[in-house]
Every structure is written in structure tokens, then in C-alpha cells.
Protein backbone atom coordinates (compact mmCIF):
# COMPACT_ATOMS: atom_id res chain seq x y z
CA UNK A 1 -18.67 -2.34 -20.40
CA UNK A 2 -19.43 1.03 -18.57
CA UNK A 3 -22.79 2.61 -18.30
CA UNK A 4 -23.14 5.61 -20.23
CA UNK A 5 -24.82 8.82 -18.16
CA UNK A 6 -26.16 12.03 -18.89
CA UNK A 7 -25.17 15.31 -16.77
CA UNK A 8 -28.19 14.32 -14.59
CA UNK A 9 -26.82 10.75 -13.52
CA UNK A 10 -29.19 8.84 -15.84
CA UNK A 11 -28.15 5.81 -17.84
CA UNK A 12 -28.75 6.66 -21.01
CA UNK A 13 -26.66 3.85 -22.82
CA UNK A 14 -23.55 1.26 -22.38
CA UNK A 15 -20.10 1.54 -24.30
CA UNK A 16 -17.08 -0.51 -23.87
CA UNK A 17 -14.39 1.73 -21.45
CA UNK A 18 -12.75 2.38 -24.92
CA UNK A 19 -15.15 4.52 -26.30
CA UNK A 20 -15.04 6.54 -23.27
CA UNK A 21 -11.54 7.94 -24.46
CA UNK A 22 -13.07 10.37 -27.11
CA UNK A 23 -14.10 12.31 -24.17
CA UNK A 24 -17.79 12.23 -25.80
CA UNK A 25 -19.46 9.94 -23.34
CA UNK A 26 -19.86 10.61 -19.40
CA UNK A 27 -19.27 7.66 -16.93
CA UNK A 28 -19.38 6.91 -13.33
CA UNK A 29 -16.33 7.05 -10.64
CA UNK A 30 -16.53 5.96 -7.29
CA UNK A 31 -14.06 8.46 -4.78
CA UNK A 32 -13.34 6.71 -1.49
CA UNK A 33 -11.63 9.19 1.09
CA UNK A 34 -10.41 7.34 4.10
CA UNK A 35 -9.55 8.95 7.74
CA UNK A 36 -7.75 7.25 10.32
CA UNK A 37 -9.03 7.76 14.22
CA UNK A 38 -6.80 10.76 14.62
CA UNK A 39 -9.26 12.55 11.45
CA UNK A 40 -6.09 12.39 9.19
CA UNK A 41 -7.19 11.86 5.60
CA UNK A 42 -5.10 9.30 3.66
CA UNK A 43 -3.94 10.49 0.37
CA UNK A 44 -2.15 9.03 -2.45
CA UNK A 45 0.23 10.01 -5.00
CA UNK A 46 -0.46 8.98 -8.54
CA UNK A 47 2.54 7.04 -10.30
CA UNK A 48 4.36 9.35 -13.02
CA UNK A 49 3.53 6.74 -15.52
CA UNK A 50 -0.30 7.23 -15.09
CA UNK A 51 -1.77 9.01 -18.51
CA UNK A 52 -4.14 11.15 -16.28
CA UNK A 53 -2.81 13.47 -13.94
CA UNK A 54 0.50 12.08 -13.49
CA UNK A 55 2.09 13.00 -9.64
CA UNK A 56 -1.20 14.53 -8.35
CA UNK A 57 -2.36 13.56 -5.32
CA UNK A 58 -6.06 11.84 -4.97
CA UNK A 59 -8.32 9.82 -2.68
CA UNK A 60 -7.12 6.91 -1.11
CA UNK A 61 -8.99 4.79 -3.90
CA UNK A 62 -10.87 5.40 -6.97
CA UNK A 63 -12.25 3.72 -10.05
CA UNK A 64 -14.83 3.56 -12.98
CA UNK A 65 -18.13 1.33 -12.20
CA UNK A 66 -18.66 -0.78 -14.54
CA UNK A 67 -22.11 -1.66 -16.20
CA UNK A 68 -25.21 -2.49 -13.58
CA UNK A 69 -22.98 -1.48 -10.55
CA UNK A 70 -23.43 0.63 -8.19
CA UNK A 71 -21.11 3.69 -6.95
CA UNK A 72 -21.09 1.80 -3.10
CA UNK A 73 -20.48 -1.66 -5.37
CA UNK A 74 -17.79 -0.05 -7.21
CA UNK A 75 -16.36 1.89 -4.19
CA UNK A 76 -15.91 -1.34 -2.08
CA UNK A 77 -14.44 -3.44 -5.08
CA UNK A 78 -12.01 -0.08 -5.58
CA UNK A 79 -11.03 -0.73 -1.61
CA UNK A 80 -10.25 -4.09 -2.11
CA UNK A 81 -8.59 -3.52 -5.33
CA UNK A 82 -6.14 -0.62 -4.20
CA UNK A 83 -5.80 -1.15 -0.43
CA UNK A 84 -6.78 -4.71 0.12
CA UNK A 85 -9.71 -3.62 2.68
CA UNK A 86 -13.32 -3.75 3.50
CA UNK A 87 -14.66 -0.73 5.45
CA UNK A 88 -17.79 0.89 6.30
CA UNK A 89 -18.23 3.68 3.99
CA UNK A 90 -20.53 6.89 4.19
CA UNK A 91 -21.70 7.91 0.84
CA UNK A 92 -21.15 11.73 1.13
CA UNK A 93 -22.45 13.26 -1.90
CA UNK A 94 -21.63 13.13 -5.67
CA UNK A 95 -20.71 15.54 -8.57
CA UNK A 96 -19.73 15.86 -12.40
CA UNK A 97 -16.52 16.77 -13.24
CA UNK A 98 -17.21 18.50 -16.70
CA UNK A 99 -13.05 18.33 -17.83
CA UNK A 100 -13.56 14.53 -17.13
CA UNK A 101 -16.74 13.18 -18.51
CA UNK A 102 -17.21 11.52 -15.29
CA UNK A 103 -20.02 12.10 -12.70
CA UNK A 104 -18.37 11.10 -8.92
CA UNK A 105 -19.97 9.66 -6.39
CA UNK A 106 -17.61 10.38 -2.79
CA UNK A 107 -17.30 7.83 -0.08
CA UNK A 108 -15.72 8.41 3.50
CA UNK A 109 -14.38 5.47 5.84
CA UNK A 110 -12.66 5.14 8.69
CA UNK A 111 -9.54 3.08 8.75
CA UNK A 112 -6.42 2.44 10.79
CA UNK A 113 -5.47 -0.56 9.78
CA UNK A 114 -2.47 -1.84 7.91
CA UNK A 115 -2.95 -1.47 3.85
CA UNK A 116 -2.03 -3.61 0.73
CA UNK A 117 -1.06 -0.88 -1.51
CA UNK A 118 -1.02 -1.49 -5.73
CA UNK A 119 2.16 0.02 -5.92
CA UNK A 120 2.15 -0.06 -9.85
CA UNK A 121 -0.34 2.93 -10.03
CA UNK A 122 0.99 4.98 -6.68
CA UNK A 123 4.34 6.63 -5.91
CA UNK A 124 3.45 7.17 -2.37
CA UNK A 125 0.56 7.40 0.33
CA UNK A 126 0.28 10.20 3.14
CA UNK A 127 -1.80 11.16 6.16
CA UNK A 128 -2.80 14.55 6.49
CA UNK A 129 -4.21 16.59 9.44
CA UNK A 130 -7.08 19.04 8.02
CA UNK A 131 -4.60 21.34 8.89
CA UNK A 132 -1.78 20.43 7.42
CA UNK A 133 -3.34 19.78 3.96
CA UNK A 134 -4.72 23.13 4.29
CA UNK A 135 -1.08 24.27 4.74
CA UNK A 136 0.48 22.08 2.33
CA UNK A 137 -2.47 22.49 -0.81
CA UNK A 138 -0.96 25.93 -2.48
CA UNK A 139 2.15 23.49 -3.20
CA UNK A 140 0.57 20.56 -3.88
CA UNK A 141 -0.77 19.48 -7.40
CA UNK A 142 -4.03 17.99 -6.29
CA UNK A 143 -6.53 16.26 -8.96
CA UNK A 144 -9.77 18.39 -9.04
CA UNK A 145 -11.43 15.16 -7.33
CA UNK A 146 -10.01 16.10 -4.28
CA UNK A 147 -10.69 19.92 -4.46
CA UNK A 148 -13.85 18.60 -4.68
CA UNK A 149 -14.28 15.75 -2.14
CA UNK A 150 -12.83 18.31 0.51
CA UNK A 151 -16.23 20.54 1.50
CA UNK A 152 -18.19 17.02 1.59
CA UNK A 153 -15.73 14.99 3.57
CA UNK A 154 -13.50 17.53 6.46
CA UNK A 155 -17.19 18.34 8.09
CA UNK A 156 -17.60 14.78 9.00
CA UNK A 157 -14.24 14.00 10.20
């Protein structure tokens, strides 16, 4: 069960995740962005067999809440999920994504660890220098999570 939320953020209701796929009902997301010491953000690239954006690059973890969680709750069972870690994380802001039906709630950690990647959803994880993403974006595809992440997140790095 997910927790069903209005354009404002308020529960209005709960629906099992399957009757979120009519793309009638808004739910929550929790977007971690990690940096490593050097204030290199760590990327990933979705796997081609993904049905959303398929070869995009995102966060380094993501993930609907479920019902009665919260987005740090969900953001720190997404970490351990994905990666296989437990960081500090800054909650940085949040947004709705209108072509999504989901409202996001961004994290940012710091991490320079070694990672247990869930290679069945990712093709491949990056670093990138503010600076070289900058670069790099007009060739990139890059989910609109990210777009969006990027004014809340590269002023803290």
C-alpha cells in the first residue's frame, strides 16, 4: 500500500502501488543524491529493461514510500536497498513532478565508501564533477528528477 497525496503533499487516501499505474493518483518518492569528498555526485544509469525512462541517468537511489512512512524512512530503506549503505542524509527540499504523479522529496549524503549495487535495475554508476555534468548534460538523457534535484543539491556540495 502507498499513501495517496494531493498536489499539496496531503494524504488524502491509500491505494495498493497498482492503482497508481492509471496515472490518476499522486504518490511519494524519496531522491537520494550522494557526493563523495571530492563534491562528485554519483549517478546511475537506469537498466534498458526498466518501463520508465529506460537508459536515463538518475540519483544514486530512489523509490516510492510506502503507506505511514516517511520520505527520510523511505530514503534510508532506498540506500540500503540499492547501495547497501547507511548515511547521514540532508533533506534538501521536495517537489511534484506533474508528468509523474509523484511529489519528491530530495536527500543529499556524503559517501566514499565502497557500494553494493542492484545491478538488475542499473547499467552503470558514475561520478561527476559539477563541472563535468554541466559539460556532459546537453548529451545526456537525464530523468527530469535530476534536472530537478540539481539547483537544491550543487549549492551544498
Amino acid at each position: 500500500m502507498r499513501d495517496v497525496v494531493n498536489e499539496q503533499d496531503e494524504i488524502i487516501d491509500q491505494a495498493p502501488k497498482e492503482e497508481f499505474a492509471t496515472g490518476n493518483l499522486i504518490c511519494r518518492v524519496a531522491f537520494i543524491m550522494l557526493a563523495n569528498s571530492r563534491g562528485e555526485l554519483l549517478l546511475h544509469q537506469r537498466s534498458s529493461k526498466k518501463k520508465a525512462y529506460p537508459l536515463y541517468w538518475s540519483g544514486s537511489a530512489a523509490g516510492h514510500l510506502v503507506s505511514g512512512e516517511t520520505y527520510e524512512e523511505g530514503a534510508r530503506r532506498e540506500l540500503m536497498e540499492e547501495l547497501g549503505i547507511e548515511v547521514s542524509l540532508e533533506f534538501v527540499g521536495k517537489f511534484y513532478s506533474a508528468a509523474d504523479r509523484e511529489m519528491v522529496g530530495v536527500f543529499l549524503g556524503f559517501y566514499d565508501g565502497p557500494l553494493k549495487i542492484e545491478w538488475h535495475e542499473v547499467e552503470r554508476v558514475e561520478h561527476f564533477s559539477p563541472a563535468d555534468l554541466e559539460k556532459r548534460r546537453p548529451t545526456m538523457q537525464i530523468t527530469s528528477f535530476v534536472e530537478r534535484s540539481l539547483p537544491m543539491v550543487l549549492p551544498r556540495l
